[in-house]
C-alpha atoms as a PDB file:
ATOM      1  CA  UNK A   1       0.000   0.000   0.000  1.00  0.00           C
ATOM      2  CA  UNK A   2       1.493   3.233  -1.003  1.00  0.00           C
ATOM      3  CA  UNK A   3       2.371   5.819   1.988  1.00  0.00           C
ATOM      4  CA  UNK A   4      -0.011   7.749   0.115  1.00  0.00           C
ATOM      5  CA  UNK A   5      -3.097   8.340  -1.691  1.00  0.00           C
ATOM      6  CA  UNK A   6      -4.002  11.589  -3.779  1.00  0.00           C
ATOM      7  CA  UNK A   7      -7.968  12.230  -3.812  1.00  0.00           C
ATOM      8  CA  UNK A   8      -8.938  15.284  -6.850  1.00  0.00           C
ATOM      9  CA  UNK A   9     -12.142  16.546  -6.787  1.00  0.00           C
ATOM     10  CA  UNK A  10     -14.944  19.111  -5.475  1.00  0.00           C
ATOM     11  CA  UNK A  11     -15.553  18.934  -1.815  1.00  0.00           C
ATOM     12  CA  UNK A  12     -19.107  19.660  -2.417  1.00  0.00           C
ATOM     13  CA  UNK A  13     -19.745  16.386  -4.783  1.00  0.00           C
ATOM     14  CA  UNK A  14     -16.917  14.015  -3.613  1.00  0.00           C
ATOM     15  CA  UNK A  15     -17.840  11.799  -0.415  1.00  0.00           C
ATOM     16  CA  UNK A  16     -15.371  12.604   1.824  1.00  0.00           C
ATOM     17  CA  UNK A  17     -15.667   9.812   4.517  1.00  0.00           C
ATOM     18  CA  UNK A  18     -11.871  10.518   5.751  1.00  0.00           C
ATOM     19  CA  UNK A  19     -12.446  12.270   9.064  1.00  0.00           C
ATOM     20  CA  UNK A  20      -9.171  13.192  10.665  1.00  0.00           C
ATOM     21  CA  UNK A  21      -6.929  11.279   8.242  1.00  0.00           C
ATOM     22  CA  UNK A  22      -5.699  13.901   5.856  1.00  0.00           C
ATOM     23  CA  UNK A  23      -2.405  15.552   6.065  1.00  0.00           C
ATOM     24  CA  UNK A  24      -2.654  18.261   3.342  1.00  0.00           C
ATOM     25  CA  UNK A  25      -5.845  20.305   1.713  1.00  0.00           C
ATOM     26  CA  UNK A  26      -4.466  21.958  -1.610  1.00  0.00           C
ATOM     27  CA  UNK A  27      -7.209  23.902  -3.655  1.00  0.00           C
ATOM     28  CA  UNK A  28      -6.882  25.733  -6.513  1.00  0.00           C
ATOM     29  CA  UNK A  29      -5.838  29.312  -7.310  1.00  0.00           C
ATOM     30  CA  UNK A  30      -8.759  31.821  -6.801  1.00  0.00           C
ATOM     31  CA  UNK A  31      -9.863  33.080 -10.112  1.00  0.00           C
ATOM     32  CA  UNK A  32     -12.995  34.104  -9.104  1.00  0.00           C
ATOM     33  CA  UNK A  33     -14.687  35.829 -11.677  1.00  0.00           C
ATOM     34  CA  UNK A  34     -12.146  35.212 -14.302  1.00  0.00           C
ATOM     35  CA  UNK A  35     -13.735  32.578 -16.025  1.00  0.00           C
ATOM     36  CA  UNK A  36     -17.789  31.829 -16.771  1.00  0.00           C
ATOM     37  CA  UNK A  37     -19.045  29.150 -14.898  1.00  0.00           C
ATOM     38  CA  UNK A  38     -16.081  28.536 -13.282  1.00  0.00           C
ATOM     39  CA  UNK A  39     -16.430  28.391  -9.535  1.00  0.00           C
ATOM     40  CA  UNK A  40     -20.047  29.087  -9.720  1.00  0.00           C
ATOM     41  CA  UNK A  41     -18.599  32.443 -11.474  1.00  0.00           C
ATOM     42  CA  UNK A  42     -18.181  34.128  -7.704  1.00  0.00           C
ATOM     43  CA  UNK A  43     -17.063  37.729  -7.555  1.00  0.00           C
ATOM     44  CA  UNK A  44     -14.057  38.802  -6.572  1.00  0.00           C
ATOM     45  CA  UNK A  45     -15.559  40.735  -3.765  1.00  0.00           C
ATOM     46  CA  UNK A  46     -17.738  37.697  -2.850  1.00  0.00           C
ATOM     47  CA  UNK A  47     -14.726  34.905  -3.110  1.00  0.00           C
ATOM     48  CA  UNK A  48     -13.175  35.085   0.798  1.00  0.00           C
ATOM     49  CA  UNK A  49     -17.225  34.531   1.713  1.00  0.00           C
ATOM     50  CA  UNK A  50     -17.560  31.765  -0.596  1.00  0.00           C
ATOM     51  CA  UNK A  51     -14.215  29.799   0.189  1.00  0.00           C
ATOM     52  CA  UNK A  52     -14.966  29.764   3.121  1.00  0.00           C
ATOM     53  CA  UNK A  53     -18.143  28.070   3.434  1.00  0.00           C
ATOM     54  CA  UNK A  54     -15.545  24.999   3.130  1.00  0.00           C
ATOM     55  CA  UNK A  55     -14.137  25.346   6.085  1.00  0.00           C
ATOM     56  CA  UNK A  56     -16.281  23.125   7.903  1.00  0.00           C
ATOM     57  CA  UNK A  57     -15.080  20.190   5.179  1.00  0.00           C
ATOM     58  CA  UNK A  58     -11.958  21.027   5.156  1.00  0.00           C
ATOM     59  CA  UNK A  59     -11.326  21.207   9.061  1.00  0.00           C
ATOM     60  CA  UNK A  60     -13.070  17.869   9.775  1.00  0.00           C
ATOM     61  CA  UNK A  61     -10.475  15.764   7.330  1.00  0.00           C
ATOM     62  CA  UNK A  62      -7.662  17.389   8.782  1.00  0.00           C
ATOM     63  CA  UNK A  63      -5.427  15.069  11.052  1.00  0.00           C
ATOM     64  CA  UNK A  64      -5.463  16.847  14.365  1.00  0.00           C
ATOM     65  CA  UNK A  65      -1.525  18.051  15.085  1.00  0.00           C
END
């Protein structure tokens, strides 16, 4: 079994059943508004609100430290 495993995809669709077993979160670049229907076309102004509507997701996968 590798020491690893790499899991791509959306938080929002992918079932993350991996509470407290990941070691690093890495999302993409925030291009906001740069691109049409592109994460759900946010605006700049709106993107801090919107990322972090995560949080919850990404804090309960986290290995504790």
């Amino acid at each position: 079994m590798p020491a690893y495993h790499v899991i791509c995809g959306d938080c929002r669709e992918y079932p993350l059943n991996v509470k407290r077993q990941v070691d690093l979160i890495m999302t993409s670049p925030p291009y906001a508004d740069a691109r049409q229907k592109h994460y759900d076309s946010v605006k700049p102004e709106d993107y801090a609100n919107w990322f972090s509507s995560f949080n919850s997701v990404f804090w309960n996968t986290l290995k504790e430290s």
